[in-house]
C-alpha atoms as a PDB file:
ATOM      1  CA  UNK A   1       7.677   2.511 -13.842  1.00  0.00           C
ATOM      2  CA  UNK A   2       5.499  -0.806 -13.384  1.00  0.00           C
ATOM      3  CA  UNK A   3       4.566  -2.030 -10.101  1.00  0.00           C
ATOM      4  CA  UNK A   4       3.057  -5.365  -9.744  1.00  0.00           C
ATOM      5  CA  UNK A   5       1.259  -6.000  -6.571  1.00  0.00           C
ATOM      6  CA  UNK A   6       0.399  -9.102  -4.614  1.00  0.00           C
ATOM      7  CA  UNK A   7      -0.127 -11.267  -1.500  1.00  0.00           C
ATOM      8  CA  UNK A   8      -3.745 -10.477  -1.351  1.00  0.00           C
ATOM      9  CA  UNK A   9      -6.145 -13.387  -0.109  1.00  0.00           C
ATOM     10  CA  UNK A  10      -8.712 -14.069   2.074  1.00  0.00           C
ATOM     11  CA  UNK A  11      -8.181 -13.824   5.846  1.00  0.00           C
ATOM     12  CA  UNK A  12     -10.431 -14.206   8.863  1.00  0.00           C
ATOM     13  CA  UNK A  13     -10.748 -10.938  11.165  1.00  0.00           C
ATOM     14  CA  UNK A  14      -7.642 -10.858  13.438  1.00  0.00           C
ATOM     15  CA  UNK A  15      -5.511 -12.480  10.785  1.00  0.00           C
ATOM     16  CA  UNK A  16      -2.500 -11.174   8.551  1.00  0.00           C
ATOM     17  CA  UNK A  17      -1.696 -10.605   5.487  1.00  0.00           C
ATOM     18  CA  UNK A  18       1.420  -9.445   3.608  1.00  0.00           C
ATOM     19  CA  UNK A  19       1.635  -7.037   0.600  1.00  0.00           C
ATOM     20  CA  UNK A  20       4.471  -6.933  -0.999  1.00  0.00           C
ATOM     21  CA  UNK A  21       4.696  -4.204  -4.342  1.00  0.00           C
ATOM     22  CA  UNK A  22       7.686  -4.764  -7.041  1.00  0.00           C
ATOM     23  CA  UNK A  23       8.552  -1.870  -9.281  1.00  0.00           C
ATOM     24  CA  UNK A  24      10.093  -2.558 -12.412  1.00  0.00           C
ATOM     25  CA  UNK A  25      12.718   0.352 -12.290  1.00  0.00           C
ATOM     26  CA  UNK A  26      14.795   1.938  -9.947  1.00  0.00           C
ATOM     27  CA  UNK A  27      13.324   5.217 -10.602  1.00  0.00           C
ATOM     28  CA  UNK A  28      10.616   4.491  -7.617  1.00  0.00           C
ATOM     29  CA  UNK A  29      13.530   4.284  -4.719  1.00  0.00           C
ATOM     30  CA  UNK A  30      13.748   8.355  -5.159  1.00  0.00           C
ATOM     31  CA  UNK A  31      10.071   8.978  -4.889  1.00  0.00           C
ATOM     32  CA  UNK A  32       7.750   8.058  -2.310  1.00  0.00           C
ATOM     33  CA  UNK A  33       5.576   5.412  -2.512  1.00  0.00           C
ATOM     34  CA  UNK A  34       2.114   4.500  -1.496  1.00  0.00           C
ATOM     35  CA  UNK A  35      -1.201   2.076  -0.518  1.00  0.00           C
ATOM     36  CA  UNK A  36      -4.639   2.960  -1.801  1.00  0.00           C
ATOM     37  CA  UNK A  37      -7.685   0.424  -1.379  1.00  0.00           C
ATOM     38  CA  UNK A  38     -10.800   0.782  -2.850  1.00  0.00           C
ATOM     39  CA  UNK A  39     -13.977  -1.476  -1.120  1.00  0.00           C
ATOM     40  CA  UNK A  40     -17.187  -2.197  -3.304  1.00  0.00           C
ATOM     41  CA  UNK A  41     -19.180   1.510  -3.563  1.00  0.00           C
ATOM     42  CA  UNK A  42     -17.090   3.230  -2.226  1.00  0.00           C
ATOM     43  CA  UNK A  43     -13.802   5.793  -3.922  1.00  0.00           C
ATOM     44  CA  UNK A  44     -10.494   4.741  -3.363  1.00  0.00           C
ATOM     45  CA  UNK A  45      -9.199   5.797   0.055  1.00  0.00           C
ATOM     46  CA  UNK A  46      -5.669   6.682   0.987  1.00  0.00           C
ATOM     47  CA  UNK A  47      -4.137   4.152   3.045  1.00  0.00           C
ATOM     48  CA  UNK A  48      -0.291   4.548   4.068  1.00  0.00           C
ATOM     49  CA  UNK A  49       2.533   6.218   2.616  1.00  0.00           C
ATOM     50  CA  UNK A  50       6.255   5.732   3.127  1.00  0.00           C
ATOM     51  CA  UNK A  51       9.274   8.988   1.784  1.00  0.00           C
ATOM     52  CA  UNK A  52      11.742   7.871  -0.640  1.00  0.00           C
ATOM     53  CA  UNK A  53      14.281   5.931   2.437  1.00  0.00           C
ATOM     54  CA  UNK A  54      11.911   5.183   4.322  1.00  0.00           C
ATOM     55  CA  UNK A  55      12.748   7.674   7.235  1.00  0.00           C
ATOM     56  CA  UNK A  56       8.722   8.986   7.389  1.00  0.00           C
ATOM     57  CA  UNK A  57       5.710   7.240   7.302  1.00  0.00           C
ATOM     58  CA  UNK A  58       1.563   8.059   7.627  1.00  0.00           C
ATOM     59  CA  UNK A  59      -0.961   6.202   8.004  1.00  0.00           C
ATOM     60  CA  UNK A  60      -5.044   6.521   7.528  1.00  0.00           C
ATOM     61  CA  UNK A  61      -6.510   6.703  11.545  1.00  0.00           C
ATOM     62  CA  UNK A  62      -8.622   3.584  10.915  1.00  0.00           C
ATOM     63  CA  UNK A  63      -5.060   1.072  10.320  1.00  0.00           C
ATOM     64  CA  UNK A  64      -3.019   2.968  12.327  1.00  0.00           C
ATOM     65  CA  UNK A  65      -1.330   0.687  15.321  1.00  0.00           C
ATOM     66  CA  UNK A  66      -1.799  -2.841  12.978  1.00  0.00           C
ATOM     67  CA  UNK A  67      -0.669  -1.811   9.312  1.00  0.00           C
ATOM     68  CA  UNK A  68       3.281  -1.181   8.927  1.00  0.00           C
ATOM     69  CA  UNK A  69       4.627   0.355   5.754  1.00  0.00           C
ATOM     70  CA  UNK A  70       7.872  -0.499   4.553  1.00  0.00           C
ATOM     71  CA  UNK A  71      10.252  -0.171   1.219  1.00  0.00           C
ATOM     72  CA  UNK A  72      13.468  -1.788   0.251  1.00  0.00           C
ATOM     73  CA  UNK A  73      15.086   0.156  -2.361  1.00  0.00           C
ATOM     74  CA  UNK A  74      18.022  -2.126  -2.593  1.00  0.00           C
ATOM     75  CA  UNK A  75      15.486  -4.794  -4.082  1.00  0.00           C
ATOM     76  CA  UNK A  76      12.493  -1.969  -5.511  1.00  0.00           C
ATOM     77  CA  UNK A  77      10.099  -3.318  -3.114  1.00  0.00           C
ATOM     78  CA  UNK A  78       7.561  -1.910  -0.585  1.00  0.00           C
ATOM     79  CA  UNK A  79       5.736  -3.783   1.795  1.00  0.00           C
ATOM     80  CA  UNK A  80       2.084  -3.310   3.942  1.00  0.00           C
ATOM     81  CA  UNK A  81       2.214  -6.091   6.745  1.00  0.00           C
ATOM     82  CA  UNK A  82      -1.500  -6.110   7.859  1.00  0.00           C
ATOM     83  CA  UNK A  83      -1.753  -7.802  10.707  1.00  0.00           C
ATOM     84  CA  UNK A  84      -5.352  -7.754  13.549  1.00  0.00           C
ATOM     85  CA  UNK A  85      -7.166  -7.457   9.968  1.00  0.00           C
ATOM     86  CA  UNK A  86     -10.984  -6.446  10.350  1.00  0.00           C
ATOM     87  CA  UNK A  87     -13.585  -6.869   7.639  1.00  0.00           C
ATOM     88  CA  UNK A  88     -13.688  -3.624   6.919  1.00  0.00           C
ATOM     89  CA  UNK A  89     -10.452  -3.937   5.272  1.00  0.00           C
ATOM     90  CA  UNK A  90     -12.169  -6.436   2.441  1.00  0.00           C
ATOM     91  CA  UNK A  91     -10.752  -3.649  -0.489  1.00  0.00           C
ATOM     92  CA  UNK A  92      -8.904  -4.264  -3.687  1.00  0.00           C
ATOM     93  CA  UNK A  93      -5.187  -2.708  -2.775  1.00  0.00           C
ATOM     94  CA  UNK A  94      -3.326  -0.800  -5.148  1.00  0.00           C
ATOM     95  CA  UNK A  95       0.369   0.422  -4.600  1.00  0.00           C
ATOM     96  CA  UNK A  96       1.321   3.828  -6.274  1.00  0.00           C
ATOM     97  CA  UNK A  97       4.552   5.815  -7.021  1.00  0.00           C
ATOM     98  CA  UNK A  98       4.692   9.447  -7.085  1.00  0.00           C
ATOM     99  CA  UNK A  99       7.145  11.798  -9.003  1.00  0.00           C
ATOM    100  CA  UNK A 100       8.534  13.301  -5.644  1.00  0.00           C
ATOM    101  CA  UNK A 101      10.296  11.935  -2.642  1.00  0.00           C
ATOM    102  CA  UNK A 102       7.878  13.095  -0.209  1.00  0.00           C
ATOM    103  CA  UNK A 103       4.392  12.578  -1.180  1.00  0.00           C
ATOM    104  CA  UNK A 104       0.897  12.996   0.510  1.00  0.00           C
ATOM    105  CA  UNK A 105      -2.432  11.805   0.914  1.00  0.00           C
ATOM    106  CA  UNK A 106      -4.015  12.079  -2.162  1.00  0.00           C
ATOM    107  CA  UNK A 107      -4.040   9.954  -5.047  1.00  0.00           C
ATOM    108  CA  UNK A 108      -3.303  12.735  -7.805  1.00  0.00           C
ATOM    109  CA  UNK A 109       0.224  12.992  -6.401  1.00  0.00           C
ATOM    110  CA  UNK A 110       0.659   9.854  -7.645  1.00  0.00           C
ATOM    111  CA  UNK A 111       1.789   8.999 -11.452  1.00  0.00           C
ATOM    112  CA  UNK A 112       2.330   4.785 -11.602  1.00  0.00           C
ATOM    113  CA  UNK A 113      -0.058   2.492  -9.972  1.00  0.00           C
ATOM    114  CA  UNK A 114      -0.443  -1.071  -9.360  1.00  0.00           C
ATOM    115  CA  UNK A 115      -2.787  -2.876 -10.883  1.00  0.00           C
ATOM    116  CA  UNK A 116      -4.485  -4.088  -7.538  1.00  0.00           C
ATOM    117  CA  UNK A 117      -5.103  -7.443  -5.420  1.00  0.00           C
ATOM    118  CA  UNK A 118      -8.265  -8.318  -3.581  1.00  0.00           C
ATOM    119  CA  UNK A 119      -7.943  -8.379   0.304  1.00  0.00           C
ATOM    120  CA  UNK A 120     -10.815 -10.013   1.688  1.00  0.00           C
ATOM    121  CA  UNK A 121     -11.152 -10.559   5.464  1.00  0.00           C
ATOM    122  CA  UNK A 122     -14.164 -12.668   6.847  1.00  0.00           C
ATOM    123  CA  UNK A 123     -15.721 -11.903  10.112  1.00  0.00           C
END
């Protein structure tokens, strides 16, 4: 499976952006799928994660409330709609794939990554 990321940019705090995450294959609509972002210095953090229809979503505390999660497995898509962005978000993004339908948290459950876009969000 291949994802391709985009829709990163530069936004000014309280802005939006929109993320959308194409996966080559239809293999990813019976897995769960995922957001990671990784700021300068610091590890990659877990961001949201979405089941294999959709039906359950989590978020990290910090984006809860103005991130939203969603996947289209008619078209092999997922989507993070960021919207009250702060510039603590400023991260490179990276969707993920993992081999199950319900996944977790952490980034080892996940086999097929993105290959990342820069969110930057200017106070």
């Amino acid at each position: 499976v291949q994802l391709q990321a985009s829709g990163g940019g530069l936004a000014q705090a309280g802005g939006s952006l929109r993320l959308p995450c194409a996966a080559s294959t239809r293999a990813a609509s019976n897995n769960a799928m995922a957001w990671f972002r990784q700021a300068p210095g610091k590890e990659r953090e877990f961001v949201a994660r979405i089941n294999w229809n959709g039906s359950m979503t989590n978020y990290i505390d910090s984006v809860k409330g103005r991130f939203t999660i969603s996947r289209d497995n008619t078209k092999n898509t997922m989507t993070l709609q960021m919207n009250m962005l702060k510039p603590e978000d400023t991260a490179v993004y990276y969707c993920a794939v993992a081999l199950r339908p319900y996944g977790s948290s952490r980034s080892a459950d996940f086999r097929y990554w993105g290959q990342g876009t820069q969110v930057t969000v200017s106070s």
